[in-house]
C-alpha atoms as a PDB file:
ATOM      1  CA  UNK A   1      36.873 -35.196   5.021  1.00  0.00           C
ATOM      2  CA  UNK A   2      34.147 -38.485   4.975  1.00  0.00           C
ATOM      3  CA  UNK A   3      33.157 -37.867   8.256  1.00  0.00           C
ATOM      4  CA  UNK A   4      32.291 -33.662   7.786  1.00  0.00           C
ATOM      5  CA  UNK A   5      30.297 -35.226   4.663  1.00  0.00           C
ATOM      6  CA  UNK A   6      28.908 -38.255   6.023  1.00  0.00           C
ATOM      7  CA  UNK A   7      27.343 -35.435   8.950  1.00  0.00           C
ATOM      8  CA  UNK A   8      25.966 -33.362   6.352  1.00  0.00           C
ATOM      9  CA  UNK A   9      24.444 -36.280   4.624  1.00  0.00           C
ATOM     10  CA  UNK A  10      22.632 -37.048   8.322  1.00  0.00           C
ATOM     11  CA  UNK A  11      21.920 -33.513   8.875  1.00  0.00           C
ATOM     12  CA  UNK A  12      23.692 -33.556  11.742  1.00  0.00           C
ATOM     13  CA  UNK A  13      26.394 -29.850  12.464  1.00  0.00           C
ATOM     14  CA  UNK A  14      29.957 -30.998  13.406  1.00  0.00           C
ATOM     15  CA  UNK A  15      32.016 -29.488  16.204  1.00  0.00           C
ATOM     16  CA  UNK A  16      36.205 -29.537  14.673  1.00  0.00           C
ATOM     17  CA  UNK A  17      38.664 -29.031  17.202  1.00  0.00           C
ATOM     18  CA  UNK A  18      42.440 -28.132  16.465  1.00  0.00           C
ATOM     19  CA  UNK A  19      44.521 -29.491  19.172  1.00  0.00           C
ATOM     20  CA  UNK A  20      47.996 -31.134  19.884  1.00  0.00           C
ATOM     21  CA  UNK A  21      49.344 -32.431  23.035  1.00  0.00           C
ATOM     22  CA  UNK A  22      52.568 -30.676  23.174  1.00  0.00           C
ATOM     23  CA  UNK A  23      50.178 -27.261  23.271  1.00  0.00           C
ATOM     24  CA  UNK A  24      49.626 -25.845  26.852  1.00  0.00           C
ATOM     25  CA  UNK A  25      46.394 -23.525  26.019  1.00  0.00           C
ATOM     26  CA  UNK A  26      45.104 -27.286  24.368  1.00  0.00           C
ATOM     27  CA  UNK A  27      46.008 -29.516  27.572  1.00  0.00           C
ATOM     28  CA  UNK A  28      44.011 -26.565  29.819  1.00  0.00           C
ATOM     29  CA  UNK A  29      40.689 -26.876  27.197  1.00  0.00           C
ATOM     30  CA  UNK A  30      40.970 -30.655  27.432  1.00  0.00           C
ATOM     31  CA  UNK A  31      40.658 -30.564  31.125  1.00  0.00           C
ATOM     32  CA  UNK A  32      38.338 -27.676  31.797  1.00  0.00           C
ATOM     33  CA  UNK A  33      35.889 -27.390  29.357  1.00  0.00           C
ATOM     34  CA  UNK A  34      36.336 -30.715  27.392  1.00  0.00           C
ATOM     35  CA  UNK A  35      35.508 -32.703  31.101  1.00  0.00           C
ATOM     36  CA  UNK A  36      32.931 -29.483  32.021  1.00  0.00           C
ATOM     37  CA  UNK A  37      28.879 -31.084  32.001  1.00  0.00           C
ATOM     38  CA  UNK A  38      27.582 -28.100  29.563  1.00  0.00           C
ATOM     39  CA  UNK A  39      29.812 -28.204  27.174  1.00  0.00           C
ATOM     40  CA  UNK A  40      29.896 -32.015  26.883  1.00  0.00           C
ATOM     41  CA  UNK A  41      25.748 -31.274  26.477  1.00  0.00           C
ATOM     42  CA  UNK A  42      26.516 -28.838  23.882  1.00  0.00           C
ATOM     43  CA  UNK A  43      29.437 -31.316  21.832  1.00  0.00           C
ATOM     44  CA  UNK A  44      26.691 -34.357  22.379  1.00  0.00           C
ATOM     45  CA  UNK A  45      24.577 -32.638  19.679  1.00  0.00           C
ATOM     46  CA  UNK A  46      27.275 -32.381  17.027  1.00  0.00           C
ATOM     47  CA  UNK A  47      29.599 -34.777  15.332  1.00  0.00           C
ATOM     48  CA  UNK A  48      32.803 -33.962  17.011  1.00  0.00           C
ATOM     49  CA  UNK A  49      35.996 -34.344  15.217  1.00  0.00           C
ATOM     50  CA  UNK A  50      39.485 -33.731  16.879  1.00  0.00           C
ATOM     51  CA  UNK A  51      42.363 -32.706  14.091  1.00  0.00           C
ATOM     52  CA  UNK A  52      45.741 -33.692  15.832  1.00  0.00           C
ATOM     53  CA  UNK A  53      48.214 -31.892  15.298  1.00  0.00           C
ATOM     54  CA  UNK A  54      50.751 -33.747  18.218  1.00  0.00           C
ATOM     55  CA  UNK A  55      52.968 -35.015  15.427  1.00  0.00           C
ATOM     56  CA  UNK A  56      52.498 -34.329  11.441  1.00  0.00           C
ATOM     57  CA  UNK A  57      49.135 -33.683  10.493  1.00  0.00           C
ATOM     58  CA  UNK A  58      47.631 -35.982   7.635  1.00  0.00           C
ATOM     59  CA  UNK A  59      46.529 -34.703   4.353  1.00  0.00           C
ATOM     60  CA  UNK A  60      43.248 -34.020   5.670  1.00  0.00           C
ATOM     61  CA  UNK A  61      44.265 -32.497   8.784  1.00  0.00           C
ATOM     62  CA  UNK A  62      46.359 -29.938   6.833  1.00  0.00           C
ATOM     63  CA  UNK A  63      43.467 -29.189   4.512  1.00  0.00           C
ATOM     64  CA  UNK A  64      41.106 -28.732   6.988  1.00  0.00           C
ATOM     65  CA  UNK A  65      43.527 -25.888   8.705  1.00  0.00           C
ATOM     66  CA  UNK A  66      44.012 -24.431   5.458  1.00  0.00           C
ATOM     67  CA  UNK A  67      40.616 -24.043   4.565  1.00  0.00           C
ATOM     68  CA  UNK A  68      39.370 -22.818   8.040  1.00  0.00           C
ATOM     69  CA  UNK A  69      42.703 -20.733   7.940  1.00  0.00           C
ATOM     70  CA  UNK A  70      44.126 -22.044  11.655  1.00  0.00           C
ATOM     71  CA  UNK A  71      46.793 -19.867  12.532  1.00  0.00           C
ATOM     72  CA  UNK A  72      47.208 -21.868  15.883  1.00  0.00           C
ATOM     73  CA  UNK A  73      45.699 -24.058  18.320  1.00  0.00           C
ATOM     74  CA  UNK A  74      43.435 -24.923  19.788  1.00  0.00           C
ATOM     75  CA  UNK A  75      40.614 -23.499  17.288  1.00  0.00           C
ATOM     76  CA  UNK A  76      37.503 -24.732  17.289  1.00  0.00           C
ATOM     77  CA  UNK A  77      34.908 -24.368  14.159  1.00  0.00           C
ATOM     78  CA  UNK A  78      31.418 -25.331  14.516  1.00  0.00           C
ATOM     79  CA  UNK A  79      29.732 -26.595  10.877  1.00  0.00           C
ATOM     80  CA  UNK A  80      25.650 -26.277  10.961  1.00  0.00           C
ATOM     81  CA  UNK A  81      23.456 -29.513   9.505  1.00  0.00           C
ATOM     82  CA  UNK A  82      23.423 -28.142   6.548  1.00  0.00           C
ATOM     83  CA  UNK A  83      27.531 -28.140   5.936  1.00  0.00           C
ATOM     84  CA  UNK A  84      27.840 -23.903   6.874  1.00  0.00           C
ATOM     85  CA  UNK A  85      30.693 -22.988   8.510  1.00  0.00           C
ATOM     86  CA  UNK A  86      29.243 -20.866  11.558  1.00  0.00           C
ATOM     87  CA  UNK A  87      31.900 -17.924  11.788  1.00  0.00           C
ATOM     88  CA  UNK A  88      30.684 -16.543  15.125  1.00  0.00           C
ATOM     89  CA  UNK A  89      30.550 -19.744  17.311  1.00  0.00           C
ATOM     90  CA  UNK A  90      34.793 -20.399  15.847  1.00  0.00           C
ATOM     91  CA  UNK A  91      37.407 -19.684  18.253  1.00  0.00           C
ATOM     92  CA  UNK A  92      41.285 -19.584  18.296  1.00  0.00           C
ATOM     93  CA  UNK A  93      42.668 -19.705  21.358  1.00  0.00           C
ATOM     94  CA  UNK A  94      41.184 -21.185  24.695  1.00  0.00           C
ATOM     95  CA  UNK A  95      40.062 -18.466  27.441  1.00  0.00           C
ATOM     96  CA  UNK A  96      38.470 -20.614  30.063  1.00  0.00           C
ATOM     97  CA  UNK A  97      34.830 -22.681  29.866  1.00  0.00           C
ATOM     98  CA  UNK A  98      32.734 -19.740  30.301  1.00  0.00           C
ATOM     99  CA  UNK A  99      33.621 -17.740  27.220  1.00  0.00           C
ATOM    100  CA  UNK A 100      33.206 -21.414  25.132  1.00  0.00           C
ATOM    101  CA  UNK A 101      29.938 -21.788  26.619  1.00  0.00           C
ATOM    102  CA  UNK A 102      28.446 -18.287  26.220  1.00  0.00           C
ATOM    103  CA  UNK A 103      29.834 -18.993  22.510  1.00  0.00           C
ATOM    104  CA  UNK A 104      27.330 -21.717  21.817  1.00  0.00           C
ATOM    105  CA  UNK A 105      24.268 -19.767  23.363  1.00  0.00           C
ATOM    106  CA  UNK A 106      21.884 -18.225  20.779  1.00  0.00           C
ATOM    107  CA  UNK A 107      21.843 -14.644  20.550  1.00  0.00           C
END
């Protein structure tokens, strides 16, 4: 995807979010934790990308899920500056702001 490339290029990490509007766990992340101060703080530093998945995904919406294996939504993968998929800060599923936010934190 240009725009995952285009970050890498301006060393910038990219936040990807999985979501759909027809998806319950997605409408509750998208008014918690997507309107939530913090985590807007934390998304501010990446590029963030939103893969829709409301209707049929595009080509590269369903290669994306392929390659960071989605098995459902929302899921959430973080990609460093330098284009690394960071496998601890991903998350399927939506359990509230808190657990997003203590996600994020450095160990």
């Amino acid at each position: 995807m240009k725009a995952i490339e285009d970050a890498k290029a301006q060393k910038k990490p990219v936040a990807l979010l999985f979501t759909a509007d027809w998806c319950p766990p997605c409408k509750a992340m998208k008014k918690e934790a997507l309107t939530d101060k913090s985590v807007l703080e934390l998304l501010d530093k990446t590029v963030f990308l939103k893969v829709d998945f409301t209707g049929e995904p595009d080509a590269d919406g369903r290669k994306l899920a392929e390659q960071h294996k989605v098995e459902g939504i929302p899921h959430m993968v973080f990609i460093n500056a330098k284009g690394e998929v960071q496998p601890k800060l991903t998350m399927s599923g939506y359990g509230g702001v808190e657990p997003l936010k203590r996600s994020q934190q450095p160990p």
